[in-house]
Protein backbone atom coordinates (compact mmCIF):
# COMPACT_ATOMS: atom_id res chain seq x y z
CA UNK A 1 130.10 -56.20 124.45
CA UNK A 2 129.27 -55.04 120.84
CA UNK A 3 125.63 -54.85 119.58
CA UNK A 4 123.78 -53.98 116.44
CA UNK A 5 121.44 -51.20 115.81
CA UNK A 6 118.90 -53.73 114.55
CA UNK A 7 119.67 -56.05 117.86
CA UNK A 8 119.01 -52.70 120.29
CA UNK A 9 115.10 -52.44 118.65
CA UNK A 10 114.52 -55.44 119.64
CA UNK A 11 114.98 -55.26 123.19
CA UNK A 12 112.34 -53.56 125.59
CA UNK A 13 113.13 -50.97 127.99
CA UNK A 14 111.98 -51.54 131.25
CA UNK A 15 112.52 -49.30 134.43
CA UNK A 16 114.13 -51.19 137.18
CA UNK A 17 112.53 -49.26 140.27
CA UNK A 18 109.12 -49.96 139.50
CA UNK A 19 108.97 -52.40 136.71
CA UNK A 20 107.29 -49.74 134.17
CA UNK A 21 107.49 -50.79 130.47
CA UNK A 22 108.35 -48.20 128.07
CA UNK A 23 108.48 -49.56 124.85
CA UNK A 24 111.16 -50.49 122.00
CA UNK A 25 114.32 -48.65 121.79
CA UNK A 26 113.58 -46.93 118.02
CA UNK A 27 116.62 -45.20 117.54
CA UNK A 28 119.99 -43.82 119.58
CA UNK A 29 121.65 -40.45 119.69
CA UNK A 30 125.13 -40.97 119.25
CA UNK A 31 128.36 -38.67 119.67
CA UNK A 32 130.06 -38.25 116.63
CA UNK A 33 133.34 -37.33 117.63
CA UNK A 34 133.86 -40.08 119.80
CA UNK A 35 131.20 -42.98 118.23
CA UNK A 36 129.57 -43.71 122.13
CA UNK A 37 125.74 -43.98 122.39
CA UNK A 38 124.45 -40.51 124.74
CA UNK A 39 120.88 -41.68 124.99
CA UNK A 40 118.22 -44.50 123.99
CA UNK A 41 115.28 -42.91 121.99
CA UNK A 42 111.40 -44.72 122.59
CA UNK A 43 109.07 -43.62 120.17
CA UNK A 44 105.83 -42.09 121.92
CA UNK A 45 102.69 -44.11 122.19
CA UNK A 46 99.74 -43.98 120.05
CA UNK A 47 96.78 -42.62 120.78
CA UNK A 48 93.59 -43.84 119.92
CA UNK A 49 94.74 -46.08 117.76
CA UNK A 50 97.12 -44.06 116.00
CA UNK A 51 94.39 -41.45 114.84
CA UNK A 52 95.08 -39.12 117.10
CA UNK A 53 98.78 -38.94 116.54
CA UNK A 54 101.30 -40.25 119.04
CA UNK A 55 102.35 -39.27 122.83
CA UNK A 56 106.27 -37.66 122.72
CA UNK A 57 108.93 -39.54 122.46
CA UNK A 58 111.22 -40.46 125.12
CA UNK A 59 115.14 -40.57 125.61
CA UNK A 60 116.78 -42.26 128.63
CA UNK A 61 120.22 -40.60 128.84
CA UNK A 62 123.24 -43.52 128.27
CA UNK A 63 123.71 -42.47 132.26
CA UNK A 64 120.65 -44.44 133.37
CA UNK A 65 121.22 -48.28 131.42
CA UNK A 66 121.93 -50.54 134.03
CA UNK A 67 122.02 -53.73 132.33
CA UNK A 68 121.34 -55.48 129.60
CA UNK A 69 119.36 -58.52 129.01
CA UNK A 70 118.56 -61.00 125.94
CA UNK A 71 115.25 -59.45 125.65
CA UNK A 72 115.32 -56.01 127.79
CA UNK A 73 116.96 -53.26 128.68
CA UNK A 74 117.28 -51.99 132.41
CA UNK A 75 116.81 -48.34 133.14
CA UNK A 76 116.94 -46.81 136.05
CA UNK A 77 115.05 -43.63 135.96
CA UNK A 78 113.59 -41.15 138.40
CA UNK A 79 109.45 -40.22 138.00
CA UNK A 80 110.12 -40.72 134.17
CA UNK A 81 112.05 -40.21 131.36
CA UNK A 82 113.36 -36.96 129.40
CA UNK A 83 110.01 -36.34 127.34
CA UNK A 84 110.98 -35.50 123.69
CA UNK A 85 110.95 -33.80 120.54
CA UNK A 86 114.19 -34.15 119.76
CA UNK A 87 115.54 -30.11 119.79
CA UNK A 88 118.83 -30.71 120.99
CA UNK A 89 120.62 -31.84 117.38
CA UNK A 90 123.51 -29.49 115.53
């Protein structure tokens, strides 16, 4: 199955245990040596309408997608995701 970048921000993530929305995937991290997808980046939410900044992001290892739909993505994920910033980049 092949998928755009543009095609994966569309698509909600959604945890399959207890039906929790997320958000929209905003970005991937993605191993350069081999070109696979490691985790699914969604952007924290706002708070207060924005003004106050946002709420960390959050990245659902590659490890936890079970499935993929027309309109979501299935996670499965334990009490929550791995909370961002992003730190881990070289």
């Amino acid at each position: 199955m092949r998928i755009r970048m543009g095609e994966l921000r569309c698509k909600e993530v959604i945890n399959i245990a207890d039906g929790s929305r997320y958000g929209y995937v905003e970005d991937a991290e993605i191993d350069l040596e081999t070109g696979q997808i490691q985790a699914l980046v969604i952007p924290g939410r706002c708070r207060l309408f924005g003004l106050l900044g946002r709420e960390p992001e959050q990245i659902f290892p590659w490890s936890a997608v079970r499935q993929f739909g027309e309109d979501i993505i299935l996670v499965e994920s334990g009490p929550g995701p791995i909370p961002g910033p992003r730190h881990r980049r070289q």
